[in-house]
C-alpha atoms as a PDB file:
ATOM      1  CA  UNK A   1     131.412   3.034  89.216  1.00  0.00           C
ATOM      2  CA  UNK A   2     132.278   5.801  92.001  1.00  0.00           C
ATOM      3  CA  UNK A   3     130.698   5.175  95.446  1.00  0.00           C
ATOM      4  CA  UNK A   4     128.545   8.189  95.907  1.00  0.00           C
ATOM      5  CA  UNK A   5     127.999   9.165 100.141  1.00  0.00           C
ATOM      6  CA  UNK A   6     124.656  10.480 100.975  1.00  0.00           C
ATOM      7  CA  UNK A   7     125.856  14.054 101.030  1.00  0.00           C
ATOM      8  CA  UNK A   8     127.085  13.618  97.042  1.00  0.00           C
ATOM      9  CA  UNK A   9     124.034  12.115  96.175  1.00  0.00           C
ATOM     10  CA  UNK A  10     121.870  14.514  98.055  1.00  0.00           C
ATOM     11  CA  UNK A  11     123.876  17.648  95.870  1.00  0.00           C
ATOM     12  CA  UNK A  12     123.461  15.163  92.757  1.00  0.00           C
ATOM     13  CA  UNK A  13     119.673  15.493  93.404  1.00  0.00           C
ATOM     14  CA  UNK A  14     119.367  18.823  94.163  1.00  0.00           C
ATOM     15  CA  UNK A  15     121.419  19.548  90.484  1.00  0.00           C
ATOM     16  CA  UNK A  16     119.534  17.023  88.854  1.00  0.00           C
ATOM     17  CA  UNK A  17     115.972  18.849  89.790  1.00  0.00           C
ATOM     18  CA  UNK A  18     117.806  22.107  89.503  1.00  0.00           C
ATOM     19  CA  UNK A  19     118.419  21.463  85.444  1.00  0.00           C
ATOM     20  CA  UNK A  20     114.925  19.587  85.008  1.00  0.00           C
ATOM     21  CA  UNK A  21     113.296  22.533  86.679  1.00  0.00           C
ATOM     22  CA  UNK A  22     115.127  25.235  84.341  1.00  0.00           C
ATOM     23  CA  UNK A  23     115.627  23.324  81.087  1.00  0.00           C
ATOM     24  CA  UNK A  24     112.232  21.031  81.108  1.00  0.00           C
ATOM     25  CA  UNK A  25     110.214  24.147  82.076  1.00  0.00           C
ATOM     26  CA  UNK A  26     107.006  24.304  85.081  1.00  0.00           C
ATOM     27  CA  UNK A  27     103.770  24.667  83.848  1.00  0.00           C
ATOM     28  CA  UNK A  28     101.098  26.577  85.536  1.00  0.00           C
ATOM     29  CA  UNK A  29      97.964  25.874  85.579  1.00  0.00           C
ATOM     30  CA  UNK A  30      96.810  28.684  83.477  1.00  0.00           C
ATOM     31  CA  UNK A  31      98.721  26.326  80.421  1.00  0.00           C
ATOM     32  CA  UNK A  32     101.468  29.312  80.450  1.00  0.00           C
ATOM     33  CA  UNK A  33     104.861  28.211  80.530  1.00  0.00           C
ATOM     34  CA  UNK A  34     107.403  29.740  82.431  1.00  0.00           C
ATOM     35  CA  UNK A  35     108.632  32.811  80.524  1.00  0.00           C
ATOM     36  CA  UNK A  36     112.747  33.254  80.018  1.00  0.00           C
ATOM     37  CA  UNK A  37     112.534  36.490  81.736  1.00  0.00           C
ATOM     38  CA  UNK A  38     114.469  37.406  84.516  1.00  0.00           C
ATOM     39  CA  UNK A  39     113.132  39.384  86.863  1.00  0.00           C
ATOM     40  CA  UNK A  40     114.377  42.967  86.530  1.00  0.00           C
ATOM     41  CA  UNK A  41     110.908  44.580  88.364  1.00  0.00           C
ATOM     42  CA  UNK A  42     110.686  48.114  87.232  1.00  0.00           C
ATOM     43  CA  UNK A  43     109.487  50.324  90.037  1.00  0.00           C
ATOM     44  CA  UNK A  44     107.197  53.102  89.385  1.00  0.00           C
ATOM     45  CA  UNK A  45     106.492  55.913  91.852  1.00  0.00           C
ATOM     46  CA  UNK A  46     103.606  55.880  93.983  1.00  0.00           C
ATOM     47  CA  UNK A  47     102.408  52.407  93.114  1.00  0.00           C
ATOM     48  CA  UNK A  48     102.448  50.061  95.504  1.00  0.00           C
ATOM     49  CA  UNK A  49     103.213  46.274  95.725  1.00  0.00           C
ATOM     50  CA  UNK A  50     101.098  43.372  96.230  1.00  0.00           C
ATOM     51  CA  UNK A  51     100.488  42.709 100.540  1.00  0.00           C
ATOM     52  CA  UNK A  52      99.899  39.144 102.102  1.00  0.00           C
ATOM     53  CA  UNK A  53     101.649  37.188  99.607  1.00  0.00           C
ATOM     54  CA  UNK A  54     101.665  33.454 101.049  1.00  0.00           C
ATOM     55  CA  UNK A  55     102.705  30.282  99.498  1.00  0.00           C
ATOM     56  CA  UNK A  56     101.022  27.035 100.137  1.00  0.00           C
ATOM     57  CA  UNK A  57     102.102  23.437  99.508  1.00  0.00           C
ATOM     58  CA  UNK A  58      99.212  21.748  97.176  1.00  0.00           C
ATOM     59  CA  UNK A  59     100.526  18.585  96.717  1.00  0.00           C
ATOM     60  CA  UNK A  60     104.472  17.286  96.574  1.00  0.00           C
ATOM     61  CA  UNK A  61     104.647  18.757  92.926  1.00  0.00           C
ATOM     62  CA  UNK A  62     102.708  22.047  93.557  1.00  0.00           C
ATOM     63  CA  UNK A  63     102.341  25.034  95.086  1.00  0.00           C
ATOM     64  CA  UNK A  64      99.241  27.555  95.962  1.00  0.00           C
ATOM     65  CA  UNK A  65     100.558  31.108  96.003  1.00  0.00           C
ATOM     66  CA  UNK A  66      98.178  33.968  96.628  1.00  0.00           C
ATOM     67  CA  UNK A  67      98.155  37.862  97.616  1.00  0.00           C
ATOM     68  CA  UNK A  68      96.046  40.455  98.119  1.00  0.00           C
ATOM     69  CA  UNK A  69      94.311  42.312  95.125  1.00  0.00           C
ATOM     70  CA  UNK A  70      96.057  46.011  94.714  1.00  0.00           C
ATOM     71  CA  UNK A  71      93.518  48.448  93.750  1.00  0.00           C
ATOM     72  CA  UNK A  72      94.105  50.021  89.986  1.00  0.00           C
ATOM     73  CA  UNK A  73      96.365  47.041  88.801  1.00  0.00           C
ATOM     74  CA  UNK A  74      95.538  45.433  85.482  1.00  0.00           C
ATOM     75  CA  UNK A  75      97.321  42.672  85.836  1.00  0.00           C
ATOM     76  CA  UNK A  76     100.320  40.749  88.137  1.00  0.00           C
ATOM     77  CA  UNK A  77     103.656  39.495  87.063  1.00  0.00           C
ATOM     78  CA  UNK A  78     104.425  36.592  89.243  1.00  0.00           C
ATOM     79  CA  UNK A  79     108.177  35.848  90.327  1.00  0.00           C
ATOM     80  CA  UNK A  80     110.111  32.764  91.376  1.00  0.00           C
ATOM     81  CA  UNK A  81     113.332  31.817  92.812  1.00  0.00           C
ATOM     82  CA  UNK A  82     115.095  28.849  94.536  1.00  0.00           C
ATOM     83  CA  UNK A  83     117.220  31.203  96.949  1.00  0.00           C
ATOM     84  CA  UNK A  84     115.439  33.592  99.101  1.00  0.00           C
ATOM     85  CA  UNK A  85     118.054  36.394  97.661  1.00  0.00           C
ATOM     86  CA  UNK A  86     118.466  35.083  94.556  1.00  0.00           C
ATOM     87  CA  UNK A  87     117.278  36.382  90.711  1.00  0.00           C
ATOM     88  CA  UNK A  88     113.861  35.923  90.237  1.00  0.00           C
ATOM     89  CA  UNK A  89     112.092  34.696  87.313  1.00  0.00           C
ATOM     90  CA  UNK A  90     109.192  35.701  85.901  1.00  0.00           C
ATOM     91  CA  UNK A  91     106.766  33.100  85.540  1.00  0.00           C
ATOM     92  CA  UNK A  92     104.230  34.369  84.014  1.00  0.00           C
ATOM     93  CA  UNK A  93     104.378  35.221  79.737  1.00  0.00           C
ATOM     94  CA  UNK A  94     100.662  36.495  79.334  1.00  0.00           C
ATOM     95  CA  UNK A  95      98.774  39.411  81.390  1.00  0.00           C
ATOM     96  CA  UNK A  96      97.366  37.618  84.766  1.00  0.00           C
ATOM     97  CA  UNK A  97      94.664  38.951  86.359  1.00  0.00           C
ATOM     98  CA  UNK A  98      93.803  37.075  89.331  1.00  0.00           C
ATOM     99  CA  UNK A  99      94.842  36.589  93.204  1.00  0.00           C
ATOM    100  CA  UNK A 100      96.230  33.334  93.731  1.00  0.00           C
ATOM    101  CA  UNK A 101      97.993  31.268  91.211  1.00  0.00           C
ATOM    102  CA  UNK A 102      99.292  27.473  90.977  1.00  0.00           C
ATOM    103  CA  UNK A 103     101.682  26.194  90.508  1.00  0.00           C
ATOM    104  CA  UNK A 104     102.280  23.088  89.066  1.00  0.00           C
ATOM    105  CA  UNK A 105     105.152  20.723  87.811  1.00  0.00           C
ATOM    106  CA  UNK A 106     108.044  21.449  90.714  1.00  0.00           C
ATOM    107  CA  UNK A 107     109.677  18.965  92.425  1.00  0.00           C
ATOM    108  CA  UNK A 108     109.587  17.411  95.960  1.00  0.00           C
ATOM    109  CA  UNK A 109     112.013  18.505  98.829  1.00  0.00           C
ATOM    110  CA  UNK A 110     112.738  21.898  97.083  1.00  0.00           C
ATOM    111  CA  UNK A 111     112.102  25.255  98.454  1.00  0.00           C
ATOM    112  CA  UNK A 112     110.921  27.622  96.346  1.00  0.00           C
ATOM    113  CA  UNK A 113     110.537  31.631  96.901  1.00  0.00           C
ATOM    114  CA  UNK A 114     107.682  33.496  95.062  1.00  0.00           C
ATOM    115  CA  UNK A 115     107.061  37.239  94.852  1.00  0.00           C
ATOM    116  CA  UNK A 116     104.885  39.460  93.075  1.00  0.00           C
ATOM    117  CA  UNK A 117     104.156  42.906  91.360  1.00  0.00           C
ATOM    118  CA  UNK A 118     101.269  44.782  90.249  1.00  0.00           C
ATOM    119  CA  UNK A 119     100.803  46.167  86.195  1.00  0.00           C
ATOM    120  CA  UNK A 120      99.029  49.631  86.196  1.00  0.00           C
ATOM    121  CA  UNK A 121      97.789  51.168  82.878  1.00  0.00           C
ATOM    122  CA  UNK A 122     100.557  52.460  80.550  1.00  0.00           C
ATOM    123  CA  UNK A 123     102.789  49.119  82.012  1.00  0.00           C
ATOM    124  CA  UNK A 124     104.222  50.421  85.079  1.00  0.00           C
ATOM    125  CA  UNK A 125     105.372  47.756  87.125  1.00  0.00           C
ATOM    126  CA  UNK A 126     105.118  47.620  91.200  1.00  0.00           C
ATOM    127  CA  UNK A 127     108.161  47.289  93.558  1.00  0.00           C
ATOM    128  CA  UNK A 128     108.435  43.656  94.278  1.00  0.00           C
ATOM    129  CA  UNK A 129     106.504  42.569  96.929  1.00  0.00           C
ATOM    130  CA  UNK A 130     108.008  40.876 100.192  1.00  0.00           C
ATOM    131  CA  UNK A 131     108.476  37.411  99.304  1.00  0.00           C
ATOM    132  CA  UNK A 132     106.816  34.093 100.391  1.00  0.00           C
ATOM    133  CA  UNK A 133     108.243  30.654 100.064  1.00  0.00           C
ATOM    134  CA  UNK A 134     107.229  26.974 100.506  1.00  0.00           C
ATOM    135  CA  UNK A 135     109.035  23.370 100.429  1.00  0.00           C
ATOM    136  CA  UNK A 136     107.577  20.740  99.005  1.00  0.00           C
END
């Protein structure tokens, strides 16, 4: 059997959680899964997106993220990515209504980058909002 060095086995890790996050799915604590979406945010003009989004560290498997309510939204789509510039996913399948969501089922020592947008009536999606991120 190879001798892995701690670098190696670090990367092994990080692929390992990487593959359990995306293929064994996060739940929320809504009971959604995590939708198969990837984020492709429409913008609509004049709307604007979510303000004070922060992302807290609940426990070593979960996060708190919250943001300011936008006035006229219906509901929020919220987004998540392991690379600050990276795709985002959209985590959410079902309308969400509330401020804060958590997040549930993600693994220790990863960093993880949330942002959000506001629904309006007749579906128009919010620009993305500026993102927030935690490590667990």
């Amino acid at each position: 059997m190879k001798n892995y060095g701690t670098r190696q086995k670090a990367l092994i890790i990080a692929f390992a959680a990487l593959i359990l996050f995306f293929f064994g799915g996060c739940a929320l604590d809504t009971d959604e899964d995590f939708g198969g979406d990837i984020a492709g945010a429409q913008t609509s003009g004049g709307h604007t997106a979510p303000k004070n989004v922060s992302a807290d560290y609940r426990s070593y498997t979960s996060a708190l993220v919250s943001w300011d309510a936008v006035d006229g939204a219906t509901e929020y789509r919220i987004y998540m990515s392991l690379t600050a510039k990276g795709v985002y996913e959209k985590l959410t399948t079902d309308p969400y209504t509330y401020s804060s969501i958590t997040v549930n089922k993600l693994s220790a020592g990863i960093a993880y980058y949330f942002k959000i947008t506001a629904v309006f009536p007749g579906g128009k999606e919010s620009p993305f909002s500026a993102s927030a991120s935690v490590t667990l």
